[in-house]
PDB file of N, CA and C in Angstrom:
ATOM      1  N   UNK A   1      36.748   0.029   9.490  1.00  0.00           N
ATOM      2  CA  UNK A   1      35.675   0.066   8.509  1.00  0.00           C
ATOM      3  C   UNK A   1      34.725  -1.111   8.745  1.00  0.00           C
ATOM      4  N   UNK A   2      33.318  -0.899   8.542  1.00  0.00           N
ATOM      5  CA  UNK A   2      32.211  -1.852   9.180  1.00  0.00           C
ATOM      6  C   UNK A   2      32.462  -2.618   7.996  1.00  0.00           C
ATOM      7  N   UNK A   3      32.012  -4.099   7.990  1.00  0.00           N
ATOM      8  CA  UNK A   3      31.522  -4.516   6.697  1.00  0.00           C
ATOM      9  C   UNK A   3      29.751  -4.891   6.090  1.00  0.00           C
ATOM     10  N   UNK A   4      30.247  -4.606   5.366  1.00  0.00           N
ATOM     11  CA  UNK A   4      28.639  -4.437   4.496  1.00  0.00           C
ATOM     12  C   UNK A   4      27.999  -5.871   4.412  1.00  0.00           C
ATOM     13  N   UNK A   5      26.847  -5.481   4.927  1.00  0.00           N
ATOM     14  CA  UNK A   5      25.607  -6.698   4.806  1.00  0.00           C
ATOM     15  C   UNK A   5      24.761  -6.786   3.746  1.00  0.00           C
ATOM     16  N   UNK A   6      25.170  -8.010   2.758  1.00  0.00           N
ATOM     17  CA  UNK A   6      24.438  -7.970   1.745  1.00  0.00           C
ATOM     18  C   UNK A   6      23.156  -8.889   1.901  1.00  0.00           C
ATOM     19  N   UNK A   7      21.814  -8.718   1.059  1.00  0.00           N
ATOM     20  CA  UNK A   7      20.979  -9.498   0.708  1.00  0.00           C
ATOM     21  C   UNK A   7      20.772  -9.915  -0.069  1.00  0.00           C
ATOM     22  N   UNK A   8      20.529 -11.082  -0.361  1.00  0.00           N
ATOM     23  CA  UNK A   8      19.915 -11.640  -2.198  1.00  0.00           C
ATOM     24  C   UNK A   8      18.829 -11.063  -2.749  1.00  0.00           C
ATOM     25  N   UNK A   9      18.403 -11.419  -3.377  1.00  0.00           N
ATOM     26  CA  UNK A   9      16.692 -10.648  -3.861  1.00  0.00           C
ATOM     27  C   UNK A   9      15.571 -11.291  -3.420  1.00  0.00           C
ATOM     28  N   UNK A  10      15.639 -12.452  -2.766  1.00  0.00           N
ATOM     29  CA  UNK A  10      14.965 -13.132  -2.199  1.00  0.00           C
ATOM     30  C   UNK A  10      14.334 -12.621  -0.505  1.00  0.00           C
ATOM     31  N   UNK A  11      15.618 -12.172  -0.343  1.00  0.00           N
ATOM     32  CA  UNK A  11      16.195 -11.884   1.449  1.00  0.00           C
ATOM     33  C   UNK A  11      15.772 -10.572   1.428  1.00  0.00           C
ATOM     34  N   UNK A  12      16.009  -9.779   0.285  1.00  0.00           N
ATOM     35  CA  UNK A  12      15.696  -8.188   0.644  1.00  0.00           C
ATOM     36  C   UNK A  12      14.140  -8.348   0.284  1.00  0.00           C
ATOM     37  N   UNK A  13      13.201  -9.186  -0.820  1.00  0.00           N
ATOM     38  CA  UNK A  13      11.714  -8.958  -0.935  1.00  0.00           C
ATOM     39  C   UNK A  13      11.038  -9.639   0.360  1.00  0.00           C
ATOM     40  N   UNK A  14      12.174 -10.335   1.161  1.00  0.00           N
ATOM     41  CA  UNK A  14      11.154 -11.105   2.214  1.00  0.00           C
ATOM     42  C   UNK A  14      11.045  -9.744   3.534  1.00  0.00           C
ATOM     43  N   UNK A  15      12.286  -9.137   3.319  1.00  0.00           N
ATOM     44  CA  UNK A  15      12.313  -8.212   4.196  1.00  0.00           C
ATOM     45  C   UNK A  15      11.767  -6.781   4.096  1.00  0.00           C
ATOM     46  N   UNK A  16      11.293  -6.768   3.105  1.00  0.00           N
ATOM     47  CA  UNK A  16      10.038  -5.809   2.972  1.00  0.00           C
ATOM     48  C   UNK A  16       8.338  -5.930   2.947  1.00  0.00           C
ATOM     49  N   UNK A  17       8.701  -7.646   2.846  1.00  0.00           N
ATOM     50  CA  UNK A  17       7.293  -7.955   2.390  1.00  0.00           C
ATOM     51  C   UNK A  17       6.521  -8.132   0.962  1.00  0.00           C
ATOM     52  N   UNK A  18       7.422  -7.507   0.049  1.00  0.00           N
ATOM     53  CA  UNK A  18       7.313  -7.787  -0.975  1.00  0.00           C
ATOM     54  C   UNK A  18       7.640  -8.717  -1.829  1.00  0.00           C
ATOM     55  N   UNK A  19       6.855  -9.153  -3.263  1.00  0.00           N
ATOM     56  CA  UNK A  19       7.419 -10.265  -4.432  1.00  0.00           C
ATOM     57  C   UNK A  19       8.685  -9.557  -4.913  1.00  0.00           C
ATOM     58  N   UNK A  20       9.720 -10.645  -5.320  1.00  0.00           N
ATOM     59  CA  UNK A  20      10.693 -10.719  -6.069  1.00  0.00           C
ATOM     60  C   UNK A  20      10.172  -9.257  -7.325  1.00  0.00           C
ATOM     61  N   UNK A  21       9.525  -9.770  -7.989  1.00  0.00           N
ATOM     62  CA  UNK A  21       9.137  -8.819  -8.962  1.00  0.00           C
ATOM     63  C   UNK A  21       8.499  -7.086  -8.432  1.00  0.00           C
ATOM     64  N   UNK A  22       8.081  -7.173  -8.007  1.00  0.00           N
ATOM     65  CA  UNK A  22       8.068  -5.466  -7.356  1.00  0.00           C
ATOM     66  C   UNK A  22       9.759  -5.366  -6.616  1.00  0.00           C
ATOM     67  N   UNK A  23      10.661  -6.021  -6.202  1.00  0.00           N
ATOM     68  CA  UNK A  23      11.616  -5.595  -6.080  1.00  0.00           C
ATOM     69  C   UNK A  23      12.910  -4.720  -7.374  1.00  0.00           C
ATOM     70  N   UNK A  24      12.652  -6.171  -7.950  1.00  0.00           N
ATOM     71  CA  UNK A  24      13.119  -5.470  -9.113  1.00  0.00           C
ATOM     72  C   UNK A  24      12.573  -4.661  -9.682  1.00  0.00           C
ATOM     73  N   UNK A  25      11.166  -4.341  -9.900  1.00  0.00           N
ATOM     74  CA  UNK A  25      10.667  -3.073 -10.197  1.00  0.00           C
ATOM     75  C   UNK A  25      11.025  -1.811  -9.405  1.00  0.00           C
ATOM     76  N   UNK A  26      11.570  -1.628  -8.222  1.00  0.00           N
ATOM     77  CA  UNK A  26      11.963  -0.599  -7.316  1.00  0.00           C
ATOM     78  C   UNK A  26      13.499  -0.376  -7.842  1.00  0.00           C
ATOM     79  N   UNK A  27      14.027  -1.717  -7.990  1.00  0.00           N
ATOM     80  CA  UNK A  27      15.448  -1.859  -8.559  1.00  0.00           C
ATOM     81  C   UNK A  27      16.049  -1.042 -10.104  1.00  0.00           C
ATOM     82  N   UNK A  28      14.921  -1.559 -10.758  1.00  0.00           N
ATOM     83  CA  UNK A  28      15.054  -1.155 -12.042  1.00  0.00           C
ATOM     84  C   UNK A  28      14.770   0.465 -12.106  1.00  0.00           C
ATOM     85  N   UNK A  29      13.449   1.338 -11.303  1.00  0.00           N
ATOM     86  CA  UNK A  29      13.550   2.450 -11.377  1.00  0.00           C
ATOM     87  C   UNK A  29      14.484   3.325 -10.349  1.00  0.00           C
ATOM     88  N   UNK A  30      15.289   2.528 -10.056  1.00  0.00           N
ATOM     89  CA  UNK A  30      16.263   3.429  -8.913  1.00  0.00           C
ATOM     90  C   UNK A  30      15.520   3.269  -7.536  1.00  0.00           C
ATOM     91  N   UNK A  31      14.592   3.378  -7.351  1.00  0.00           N
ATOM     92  CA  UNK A  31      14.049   3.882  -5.815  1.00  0.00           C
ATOM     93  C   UNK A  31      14.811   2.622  -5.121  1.00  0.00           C
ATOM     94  N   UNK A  32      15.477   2.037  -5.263  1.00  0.00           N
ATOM     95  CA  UNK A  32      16.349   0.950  -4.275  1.00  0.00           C
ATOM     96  C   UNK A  32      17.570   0.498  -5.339  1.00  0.00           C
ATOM     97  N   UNK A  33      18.649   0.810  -4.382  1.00  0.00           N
ATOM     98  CA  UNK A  33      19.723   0.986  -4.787  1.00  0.00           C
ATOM     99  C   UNK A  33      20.550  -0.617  -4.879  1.00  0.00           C
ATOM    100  N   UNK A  34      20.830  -0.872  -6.287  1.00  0.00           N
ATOM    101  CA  UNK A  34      21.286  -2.415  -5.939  1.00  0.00           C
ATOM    102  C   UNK A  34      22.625  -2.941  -6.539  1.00  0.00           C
ATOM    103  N   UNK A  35      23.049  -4.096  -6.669  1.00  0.00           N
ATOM    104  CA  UNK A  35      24.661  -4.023  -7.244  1.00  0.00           C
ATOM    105  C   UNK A  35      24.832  -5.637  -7.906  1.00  0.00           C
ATOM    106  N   UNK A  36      25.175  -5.402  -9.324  1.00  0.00           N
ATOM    107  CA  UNK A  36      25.204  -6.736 -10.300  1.00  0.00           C
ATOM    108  C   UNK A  36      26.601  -7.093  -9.878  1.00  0.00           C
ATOM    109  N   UNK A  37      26.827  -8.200  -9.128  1.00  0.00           N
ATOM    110  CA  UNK A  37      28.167  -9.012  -9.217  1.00  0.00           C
ATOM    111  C   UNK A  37      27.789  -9.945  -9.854  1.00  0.00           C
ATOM    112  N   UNK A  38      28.212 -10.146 -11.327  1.00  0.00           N
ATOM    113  CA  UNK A  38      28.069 -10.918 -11.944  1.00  0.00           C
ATOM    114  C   UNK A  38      26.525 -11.346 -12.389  1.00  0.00           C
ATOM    115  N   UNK A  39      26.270 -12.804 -12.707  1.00  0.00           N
ATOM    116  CA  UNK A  39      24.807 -13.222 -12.474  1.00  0.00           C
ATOM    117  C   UNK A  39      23.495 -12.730 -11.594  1.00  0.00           C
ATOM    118  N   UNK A  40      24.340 -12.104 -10.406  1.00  0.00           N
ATOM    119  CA  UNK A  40      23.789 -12.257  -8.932  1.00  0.00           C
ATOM    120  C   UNK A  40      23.472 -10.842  -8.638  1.00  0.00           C
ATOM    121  N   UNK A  41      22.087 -10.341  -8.569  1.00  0.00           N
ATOM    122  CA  UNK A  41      21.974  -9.141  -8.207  1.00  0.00           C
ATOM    123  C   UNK A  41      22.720  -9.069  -6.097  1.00  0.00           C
ATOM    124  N   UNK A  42      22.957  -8.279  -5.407  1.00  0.00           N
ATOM    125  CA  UNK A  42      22.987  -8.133  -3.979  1.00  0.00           C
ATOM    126  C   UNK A  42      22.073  -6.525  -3.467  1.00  0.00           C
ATOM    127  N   UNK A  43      21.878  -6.351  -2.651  1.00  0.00           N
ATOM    128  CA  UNK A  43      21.467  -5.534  -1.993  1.00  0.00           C
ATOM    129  C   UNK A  43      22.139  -4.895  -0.581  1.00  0.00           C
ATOM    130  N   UNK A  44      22.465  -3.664  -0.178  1.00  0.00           N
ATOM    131  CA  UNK A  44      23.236  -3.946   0.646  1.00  0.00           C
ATOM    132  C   UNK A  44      21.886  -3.269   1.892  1.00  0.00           C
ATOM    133  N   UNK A  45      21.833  -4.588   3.111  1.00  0.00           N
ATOM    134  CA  UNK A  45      20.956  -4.031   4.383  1.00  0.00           C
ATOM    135  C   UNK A  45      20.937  -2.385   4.832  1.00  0.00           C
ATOM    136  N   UNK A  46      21.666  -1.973   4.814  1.00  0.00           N
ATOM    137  CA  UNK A  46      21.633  -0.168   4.792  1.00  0.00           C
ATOM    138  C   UNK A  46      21.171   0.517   3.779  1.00  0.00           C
ATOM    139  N   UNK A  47      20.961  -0.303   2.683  1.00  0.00           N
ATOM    140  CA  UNK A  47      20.136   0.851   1.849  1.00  0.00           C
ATOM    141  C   UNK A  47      18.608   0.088   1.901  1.00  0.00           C
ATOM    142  N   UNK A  48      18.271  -1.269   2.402  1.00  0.00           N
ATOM    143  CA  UNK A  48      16.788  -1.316   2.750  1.00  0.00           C
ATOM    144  C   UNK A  48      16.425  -0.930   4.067  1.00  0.00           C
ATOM    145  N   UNK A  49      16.774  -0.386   4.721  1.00  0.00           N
ATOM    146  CA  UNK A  49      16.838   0.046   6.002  1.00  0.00           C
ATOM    147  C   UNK A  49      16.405   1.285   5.293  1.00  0.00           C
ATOM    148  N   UNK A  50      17.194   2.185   5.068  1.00  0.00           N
ATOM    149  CA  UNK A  50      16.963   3.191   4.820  1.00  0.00           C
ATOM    150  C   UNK A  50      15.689   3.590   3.607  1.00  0.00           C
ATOM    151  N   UNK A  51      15.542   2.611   2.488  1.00  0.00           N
ATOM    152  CA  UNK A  51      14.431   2.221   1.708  1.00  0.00           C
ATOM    153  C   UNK A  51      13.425   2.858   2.652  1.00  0.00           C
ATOM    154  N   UNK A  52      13.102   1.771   3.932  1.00  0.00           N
ATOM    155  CA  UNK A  52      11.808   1.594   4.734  1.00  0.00           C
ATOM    156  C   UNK A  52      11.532   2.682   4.900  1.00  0.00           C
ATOM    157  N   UNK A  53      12.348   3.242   5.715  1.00  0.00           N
ATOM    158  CA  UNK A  53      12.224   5.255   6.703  1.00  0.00           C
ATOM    159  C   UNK A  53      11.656   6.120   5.232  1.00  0.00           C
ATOM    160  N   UNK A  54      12.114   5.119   4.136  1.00  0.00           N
ATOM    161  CA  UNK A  54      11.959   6.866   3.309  1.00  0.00           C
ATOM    162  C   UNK A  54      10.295   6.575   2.996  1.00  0.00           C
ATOM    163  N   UNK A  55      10.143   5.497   3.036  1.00  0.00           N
ATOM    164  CA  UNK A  55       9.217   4.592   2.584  1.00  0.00           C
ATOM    165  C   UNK A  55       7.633   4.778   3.606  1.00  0.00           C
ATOM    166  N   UNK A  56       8.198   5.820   4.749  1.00  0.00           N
ATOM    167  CA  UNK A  56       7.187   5.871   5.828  1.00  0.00           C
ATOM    168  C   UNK A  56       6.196   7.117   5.401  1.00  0.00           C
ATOM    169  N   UNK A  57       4.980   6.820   6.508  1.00  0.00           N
ATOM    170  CA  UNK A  57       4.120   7.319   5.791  1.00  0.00           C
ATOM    171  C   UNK A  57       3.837   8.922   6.539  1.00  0.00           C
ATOM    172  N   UNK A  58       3.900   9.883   6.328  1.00  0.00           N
ATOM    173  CA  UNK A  58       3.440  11.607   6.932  1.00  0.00           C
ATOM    174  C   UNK A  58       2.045  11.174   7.790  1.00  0.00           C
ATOM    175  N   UNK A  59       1.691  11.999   8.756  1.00  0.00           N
ATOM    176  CA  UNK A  59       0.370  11.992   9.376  1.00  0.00           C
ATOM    177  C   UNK A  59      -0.277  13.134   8.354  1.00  0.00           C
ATOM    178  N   UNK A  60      -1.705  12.830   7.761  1.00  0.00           N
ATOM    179  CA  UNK A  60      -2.259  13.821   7.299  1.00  0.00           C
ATOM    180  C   UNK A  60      -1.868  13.447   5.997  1.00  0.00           C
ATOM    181  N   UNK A  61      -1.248  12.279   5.153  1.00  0.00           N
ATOM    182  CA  UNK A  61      -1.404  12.180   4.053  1.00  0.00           C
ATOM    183  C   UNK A  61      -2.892  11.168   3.600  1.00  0.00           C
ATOM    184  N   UNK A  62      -3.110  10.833   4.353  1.00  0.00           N
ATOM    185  CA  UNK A  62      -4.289  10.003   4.028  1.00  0.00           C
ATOM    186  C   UNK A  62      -5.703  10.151   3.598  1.00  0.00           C
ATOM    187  N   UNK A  63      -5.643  10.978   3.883  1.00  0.00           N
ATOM    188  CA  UNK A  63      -7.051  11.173   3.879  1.00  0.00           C
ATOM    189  C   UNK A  63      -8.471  11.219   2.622  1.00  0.00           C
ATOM    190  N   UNK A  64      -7.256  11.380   1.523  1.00  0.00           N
ATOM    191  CA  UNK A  64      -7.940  10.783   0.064  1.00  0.00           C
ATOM    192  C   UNK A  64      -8.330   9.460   0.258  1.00  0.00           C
ATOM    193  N   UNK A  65      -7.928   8.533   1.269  1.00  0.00           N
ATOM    194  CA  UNK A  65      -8.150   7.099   0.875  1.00  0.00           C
ATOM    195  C   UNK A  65      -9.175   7.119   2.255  1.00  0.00           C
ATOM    196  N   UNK A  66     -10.048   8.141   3.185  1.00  0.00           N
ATOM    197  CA  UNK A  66     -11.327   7.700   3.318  1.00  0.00           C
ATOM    198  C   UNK A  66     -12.078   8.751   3.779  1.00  0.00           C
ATOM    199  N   UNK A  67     -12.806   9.264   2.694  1.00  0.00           N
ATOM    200  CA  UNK A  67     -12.753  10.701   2.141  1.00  0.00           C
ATOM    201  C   UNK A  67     -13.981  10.689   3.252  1.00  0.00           C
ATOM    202  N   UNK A  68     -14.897  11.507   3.747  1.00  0.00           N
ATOM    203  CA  UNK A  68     -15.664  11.929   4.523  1.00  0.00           C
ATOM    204  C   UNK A  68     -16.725  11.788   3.552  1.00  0.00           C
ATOM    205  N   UNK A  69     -17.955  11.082   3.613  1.00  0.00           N
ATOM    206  CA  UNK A  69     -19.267  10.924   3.168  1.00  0.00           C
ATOM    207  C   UNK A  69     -19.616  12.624   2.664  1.00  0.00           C
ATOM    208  N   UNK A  70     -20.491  12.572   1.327  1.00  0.00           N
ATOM    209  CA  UNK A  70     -20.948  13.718   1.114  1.00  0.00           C
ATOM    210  C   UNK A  70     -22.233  13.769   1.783  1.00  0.00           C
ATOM    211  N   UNK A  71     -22.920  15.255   2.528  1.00  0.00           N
ATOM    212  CA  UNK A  71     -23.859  15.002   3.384  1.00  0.00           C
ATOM    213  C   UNK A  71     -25.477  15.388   2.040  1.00  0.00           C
ATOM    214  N   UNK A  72     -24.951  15.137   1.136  1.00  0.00           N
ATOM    215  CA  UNK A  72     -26.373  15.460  -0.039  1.00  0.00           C
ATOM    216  C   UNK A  72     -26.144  14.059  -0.177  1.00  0.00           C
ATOM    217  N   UNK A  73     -25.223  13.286   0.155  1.00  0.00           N
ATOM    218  CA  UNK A  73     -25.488  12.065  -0.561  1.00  0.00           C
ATOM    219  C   UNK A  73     -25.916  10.824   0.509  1.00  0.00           C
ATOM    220  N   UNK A  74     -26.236  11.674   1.909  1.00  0.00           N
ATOM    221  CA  UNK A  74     -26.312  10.927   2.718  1.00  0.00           C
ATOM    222  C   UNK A  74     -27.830  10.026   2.745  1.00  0.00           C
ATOM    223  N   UNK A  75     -27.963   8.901   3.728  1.00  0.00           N
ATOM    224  CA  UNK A  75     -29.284   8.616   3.964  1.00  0.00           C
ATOM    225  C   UNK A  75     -29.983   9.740   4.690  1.00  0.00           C
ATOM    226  N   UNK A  76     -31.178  10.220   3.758  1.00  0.00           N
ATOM    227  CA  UNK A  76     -32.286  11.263   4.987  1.00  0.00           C
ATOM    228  C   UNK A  76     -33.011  10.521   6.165  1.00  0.00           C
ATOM    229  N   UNK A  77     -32.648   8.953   6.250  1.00  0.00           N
ATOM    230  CA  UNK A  77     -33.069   8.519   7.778  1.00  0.00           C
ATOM    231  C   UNK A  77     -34.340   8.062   7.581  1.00  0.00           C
ATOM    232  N   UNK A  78     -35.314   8.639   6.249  1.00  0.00           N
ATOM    233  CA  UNK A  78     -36.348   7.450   6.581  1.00  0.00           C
ATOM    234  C   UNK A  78     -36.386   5.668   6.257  1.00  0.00           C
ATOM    235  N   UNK A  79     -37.306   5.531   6.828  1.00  0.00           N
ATOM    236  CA  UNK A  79     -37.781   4.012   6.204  1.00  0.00           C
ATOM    237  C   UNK A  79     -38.649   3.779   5.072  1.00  0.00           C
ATOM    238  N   UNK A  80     -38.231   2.336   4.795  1.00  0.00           N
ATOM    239  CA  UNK A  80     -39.553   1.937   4.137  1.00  0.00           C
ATOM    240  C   UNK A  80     -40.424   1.108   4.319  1.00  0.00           C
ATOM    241  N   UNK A  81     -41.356   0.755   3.655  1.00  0.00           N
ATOM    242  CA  UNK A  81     -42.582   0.576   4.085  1.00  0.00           C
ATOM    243  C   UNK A  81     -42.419  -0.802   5.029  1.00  0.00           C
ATOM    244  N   UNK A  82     -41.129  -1.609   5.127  1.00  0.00           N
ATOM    245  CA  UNK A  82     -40.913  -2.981   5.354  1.00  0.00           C
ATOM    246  C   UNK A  82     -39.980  -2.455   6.997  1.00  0.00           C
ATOM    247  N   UNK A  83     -39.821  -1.450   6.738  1.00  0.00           N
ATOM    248  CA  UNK A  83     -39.336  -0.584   8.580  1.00  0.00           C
ATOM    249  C   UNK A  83     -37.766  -0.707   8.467  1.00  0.00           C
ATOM    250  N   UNK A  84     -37.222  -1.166   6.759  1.00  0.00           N
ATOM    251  CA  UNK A  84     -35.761  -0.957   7.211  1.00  0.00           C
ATOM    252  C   UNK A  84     -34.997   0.550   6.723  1.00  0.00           C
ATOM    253  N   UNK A  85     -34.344   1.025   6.916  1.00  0.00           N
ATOM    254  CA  UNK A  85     -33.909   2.507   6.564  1.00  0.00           C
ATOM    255  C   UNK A  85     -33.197   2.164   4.899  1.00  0.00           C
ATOM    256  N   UNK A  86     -33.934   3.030   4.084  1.00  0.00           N
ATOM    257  CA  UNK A  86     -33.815   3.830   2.666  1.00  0.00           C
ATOM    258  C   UNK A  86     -34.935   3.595   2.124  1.00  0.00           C
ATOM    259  N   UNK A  87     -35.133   2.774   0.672  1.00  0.00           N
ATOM    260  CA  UNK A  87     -36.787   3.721  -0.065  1.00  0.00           C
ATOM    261  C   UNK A  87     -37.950   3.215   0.590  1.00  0.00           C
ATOM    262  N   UNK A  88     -38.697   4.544   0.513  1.00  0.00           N
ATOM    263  CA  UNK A  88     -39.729   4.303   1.292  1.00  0.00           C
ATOM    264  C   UNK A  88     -40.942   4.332   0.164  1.00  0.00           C
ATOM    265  N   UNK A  89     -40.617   3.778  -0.607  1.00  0.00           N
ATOM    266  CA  UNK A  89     -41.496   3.522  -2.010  1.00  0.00           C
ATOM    267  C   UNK A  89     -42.397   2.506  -1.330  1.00  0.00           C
ATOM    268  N   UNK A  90     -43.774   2.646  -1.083  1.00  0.00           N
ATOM    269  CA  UNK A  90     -44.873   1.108  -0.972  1.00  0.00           C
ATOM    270  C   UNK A  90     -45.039   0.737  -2.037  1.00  0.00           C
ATOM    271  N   UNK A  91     -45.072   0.673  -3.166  1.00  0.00           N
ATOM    272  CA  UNK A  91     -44.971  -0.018  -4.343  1.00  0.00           C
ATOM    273  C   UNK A  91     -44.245  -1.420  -4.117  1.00  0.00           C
ATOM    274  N   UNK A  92     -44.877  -2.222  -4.415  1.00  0.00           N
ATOM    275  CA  UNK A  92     -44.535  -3.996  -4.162  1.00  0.00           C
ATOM    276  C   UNK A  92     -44.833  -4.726  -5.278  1.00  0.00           C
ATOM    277  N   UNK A  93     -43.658  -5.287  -6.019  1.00  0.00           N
ATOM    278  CA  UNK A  93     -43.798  -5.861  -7.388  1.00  0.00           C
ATOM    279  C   UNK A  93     -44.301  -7.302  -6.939  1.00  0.00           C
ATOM    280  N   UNK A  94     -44.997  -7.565  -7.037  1.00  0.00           N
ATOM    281  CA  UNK A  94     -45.284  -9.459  -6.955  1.00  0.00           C
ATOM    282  C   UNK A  94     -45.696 -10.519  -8.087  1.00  0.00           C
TER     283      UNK A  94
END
């Protein structure tokens, strides 16, 4: 039988990259599996291992986060009166 590799809460948020506090927030809703000996929360390295993989990201989920420009909302390409591209208002407040 292997023996189990534990982490502190320190050791498992450094090893995700995350604060102490989003750990225990993962902790507290289950999505990471953890174990009170006493005072001392532990973590065991095979279930943040496995955390990560579940934790990975699909190809083709992204794409809400950089949505393709709407083409009505695009620049129509002219200039203005000063030759840089958008209003082409000559109106000049001074």
């Amino acid at each position: 039988m292997d023996e189990i590799e534990w982490l502190n809460t320190d050791e498992a948020a450094k090893r995700l990259g995350i604060t102490t506090r989003t750990l225990y927030r993962f902790m507290d809703q289950g999505r990471l599996p953890s174990y009170r000996f006493g005072r001392v929360f532990r973590l065991k390295t095979s279930d943040i291992e496995l955390f990560i993989e579940d934790c990975r990201v699909e190809p083709g989920t992204l794409s809400h986060l950089y949505p393709e420009p709407n083409p009505a909302e695009a620049d129509d390409g002219e200039q203005s009166s000063d030759g840089t591209p958008g209003n082409t208002d000559t109106n000049e407040e001074g």
